[in-house]
N, C-alpha and C. Protein backbone atom coordinates (compact mmCIF):
# COMPACT_ATOMS: atom_id res chain seq x y z
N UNK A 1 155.42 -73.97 108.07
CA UNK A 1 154.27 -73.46 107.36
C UNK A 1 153.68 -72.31 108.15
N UNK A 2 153.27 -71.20 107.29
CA UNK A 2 153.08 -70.41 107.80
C UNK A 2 150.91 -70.37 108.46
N UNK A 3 151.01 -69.71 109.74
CA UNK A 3 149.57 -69.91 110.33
C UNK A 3 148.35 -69.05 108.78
N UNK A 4 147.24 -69.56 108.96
CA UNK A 4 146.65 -68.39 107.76
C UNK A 4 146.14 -67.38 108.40
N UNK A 5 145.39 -67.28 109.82
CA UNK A 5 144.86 -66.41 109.94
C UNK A 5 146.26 -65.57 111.32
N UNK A 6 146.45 -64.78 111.25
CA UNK A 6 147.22 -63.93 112.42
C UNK A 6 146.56 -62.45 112.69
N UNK A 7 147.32 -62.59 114.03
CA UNK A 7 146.33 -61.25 114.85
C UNK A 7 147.21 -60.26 114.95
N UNK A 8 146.40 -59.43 114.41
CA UNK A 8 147.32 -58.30 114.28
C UNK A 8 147.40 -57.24 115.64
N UNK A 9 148.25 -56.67 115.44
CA UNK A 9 148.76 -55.98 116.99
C UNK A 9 147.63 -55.00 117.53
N UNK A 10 147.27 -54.47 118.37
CA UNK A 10 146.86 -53.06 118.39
C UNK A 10 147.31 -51.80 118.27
N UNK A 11 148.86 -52.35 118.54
CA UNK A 11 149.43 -51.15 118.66
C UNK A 11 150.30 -50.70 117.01
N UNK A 12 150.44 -49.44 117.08
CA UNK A 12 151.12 -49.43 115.54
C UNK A 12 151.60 -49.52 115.45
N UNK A 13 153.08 -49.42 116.20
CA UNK A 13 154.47 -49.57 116.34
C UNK A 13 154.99 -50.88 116.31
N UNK A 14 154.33 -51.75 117.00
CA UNK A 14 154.30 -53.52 116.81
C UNK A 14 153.60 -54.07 115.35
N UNK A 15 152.62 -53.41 115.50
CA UNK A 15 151.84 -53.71 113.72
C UNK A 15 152.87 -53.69 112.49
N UNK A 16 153.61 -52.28 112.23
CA UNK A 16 154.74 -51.62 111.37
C UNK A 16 155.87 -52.99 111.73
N UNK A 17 156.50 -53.07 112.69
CA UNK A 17 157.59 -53.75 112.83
C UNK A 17 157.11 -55.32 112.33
N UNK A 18 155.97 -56.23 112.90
CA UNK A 18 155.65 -57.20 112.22
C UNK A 18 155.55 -57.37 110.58
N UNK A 19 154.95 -56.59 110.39
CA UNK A 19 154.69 -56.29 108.56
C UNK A 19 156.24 -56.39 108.29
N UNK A 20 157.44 -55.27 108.88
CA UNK A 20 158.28 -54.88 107.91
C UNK A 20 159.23 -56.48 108.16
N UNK A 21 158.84 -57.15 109.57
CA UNK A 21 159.32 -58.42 109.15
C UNK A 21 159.05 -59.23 108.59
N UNK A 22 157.52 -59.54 108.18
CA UNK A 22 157.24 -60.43 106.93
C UNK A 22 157.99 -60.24 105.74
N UNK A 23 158.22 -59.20 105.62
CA UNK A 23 158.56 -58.48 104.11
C UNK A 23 159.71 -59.13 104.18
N UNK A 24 160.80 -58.86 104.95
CA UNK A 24 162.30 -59.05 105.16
C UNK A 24 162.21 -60.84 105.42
N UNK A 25 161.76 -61.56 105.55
CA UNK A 25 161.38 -63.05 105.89
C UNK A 25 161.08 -63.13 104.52
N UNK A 26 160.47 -62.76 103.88
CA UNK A 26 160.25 -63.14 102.20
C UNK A 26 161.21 -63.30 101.31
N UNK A 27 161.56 -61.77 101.75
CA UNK A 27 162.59 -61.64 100.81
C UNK A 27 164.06 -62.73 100.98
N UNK A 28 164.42 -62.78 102.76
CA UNK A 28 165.36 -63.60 102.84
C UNK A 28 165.20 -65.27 102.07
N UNK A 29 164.01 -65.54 101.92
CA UNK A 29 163.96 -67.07 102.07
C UNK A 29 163.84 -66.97 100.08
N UNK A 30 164.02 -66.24 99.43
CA UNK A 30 163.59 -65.60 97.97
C UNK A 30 165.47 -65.68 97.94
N UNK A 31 166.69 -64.99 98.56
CA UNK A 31 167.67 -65.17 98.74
C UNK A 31 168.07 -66.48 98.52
N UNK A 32 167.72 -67.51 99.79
CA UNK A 32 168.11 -69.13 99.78
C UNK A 32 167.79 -69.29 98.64
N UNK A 33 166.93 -68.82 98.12
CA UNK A 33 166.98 -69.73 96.85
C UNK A 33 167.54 -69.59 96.16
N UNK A 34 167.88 -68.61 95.61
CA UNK A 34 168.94 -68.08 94.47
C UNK A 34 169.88 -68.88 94.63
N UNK A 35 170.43 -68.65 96.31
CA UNK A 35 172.19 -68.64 96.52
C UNK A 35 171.51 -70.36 96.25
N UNK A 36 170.69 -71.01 96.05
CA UNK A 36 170.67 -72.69 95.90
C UNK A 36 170.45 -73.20 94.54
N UNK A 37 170.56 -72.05 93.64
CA UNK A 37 170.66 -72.02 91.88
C UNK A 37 169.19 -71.92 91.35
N UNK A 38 168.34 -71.68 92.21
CA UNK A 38 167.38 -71.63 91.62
C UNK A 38 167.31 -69.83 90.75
N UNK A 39 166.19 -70.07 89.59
CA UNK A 39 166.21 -68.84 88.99
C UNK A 39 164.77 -67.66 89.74
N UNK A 40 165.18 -66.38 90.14
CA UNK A 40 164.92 -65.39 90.24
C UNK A 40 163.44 -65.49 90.37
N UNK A 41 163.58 -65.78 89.11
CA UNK A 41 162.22 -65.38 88.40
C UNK A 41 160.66 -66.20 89.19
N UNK A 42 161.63 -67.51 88.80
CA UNK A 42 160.30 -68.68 89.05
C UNK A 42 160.14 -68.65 90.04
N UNK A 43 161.30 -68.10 90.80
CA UNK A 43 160.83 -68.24 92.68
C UNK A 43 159.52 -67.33 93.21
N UNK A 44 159.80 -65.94 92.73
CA UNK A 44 158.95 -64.85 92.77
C UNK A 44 157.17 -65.77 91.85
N UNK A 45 157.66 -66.41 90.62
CA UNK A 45 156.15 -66.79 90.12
C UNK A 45 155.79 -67.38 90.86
N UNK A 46 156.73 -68.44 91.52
CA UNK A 46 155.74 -70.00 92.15
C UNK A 46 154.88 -69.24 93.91
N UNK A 47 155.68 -68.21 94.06
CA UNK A 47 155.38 -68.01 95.54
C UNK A 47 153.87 -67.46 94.88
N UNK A 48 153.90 -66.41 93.98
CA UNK A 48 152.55 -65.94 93.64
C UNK A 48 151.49 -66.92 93.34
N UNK A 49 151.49 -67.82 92.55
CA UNK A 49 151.09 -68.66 92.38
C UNK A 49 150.22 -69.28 93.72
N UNK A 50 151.11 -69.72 94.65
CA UNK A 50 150.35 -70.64 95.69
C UNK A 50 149.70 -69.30 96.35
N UNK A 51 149.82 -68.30 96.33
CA UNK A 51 148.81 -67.47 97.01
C UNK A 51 147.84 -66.90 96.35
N UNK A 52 147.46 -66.95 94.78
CA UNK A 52 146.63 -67.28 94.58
C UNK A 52 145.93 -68.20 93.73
N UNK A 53 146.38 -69.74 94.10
CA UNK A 53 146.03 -70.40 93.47
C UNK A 53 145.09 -71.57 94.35
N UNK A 54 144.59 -71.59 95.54
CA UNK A 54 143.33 -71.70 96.01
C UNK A 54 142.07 -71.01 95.55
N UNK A 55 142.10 -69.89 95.42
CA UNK A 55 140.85 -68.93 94.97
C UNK A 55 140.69 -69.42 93.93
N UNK A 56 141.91 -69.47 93.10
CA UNK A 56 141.39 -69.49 91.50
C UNK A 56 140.96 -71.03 91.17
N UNK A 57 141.37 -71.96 92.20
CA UNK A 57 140.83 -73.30 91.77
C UNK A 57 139.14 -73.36 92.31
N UNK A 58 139.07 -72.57 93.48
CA UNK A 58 137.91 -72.68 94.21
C UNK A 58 136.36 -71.63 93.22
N UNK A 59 137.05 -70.74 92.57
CA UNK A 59 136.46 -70.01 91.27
C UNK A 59 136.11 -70.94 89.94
N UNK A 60 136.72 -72.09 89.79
CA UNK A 60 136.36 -72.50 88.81
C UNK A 60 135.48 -73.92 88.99
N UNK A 61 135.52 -74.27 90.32
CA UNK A 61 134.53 -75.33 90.53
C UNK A 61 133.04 -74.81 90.50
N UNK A 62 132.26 -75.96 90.40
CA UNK A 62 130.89 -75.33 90.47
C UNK A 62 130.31 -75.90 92.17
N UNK A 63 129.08 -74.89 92.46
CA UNK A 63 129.13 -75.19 93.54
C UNK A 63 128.60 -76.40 94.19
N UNK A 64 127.80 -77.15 93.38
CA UNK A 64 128.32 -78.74 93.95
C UNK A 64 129.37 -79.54 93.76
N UNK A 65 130.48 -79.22 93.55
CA UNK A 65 131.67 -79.17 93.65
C UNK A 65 132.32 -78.96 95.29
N UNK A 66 131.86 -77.33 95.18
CA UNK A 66 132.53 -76.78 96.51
C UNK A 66 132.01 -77.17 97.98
N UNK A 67 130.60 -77.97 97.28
CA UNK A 67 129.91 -78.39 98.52
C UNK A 67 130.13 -79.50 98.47
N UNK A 68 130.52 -80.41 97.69
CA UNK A 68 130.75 -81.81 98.24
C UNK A 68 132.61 -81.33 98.89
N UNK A 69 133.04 -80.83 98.46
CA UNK A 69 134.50 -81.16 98.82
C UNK A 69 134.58 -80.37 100.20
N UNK A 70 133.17 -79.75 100.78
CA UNK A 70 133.31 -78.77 102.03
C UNK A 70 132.75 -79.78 102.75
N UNK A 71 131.43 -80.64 102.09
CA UNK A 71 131.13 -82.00 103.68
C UNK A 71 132.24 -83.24 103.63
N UNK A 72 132.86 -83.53 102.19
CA UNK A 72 133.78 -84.39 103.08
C UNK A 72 135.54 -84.07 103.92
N UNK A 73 135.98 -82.38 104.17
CA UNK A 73 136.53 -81.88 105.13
C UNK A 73 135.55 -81.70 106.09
N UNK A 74 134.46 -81.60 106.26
CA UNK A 74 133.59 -80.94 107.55
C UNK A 74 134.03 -83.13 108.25
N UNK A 75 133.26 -83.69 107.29
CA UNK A 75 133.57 -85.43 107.95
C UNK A 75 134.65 -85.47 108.24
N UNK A 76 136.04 -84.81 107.63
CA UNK A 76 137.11 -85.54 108.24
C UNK A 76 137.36 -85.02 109.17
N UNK A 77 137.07 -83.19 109.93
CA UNK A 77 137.46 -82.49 110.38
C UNK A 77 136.77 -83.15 111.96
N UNK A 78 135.75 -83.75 111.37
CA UNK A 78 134.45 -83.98 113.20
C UNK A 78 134.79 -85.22 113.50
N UNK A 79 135.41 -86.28 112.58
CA UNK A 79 135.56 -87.61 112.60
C UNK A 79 136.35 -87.86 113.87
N UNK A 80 136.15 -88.80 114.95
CA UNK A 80 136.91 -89.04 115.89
C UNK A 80 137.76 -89.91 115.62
N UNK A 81 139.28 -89.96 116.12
CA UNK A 81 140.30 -90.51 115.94
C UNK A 81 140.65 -91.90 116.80
């Protein structure tokens, strides 16, 4: 799984080369799938999908909604183990 937040380089030359490997990491793992019979298409929808399909669930709650479901992650997040 990929991290959500990443730090981006300072430099540009490392910045450019990271980016152009995400791209090429996409695309390869968009490959596996094919060559594993999956279709083209749905691979490209479903990936879109999960990237934006947090927002759009988090857009349609109301916000006591977003606030109960933010204190009981804040409880599970502080809860000692």
């Amino acid at each position: 799984m990929k991290k959500r937040s990443v730090k981006r380089e300072a430099d540009l030359n490392r910045l450019a080369k990271s980016t152009v490997d995400q791209v090429v990491t996409d695309e390869q793992s968009q490959e596996k799938a094919i060559e594993k019979g999956k279709n083209p298409a749905a691979v490209s929808l479903g990936r879109l999908g999960g990237l934006k399909g947090g927002k759009a669930r988090a857009e349609k709650l109301s916000p006591e909604q977003r606030s109960e479901i933010a204190k009981k992650a804040a409880m599970i997040r502080w809860s000692t183990k």
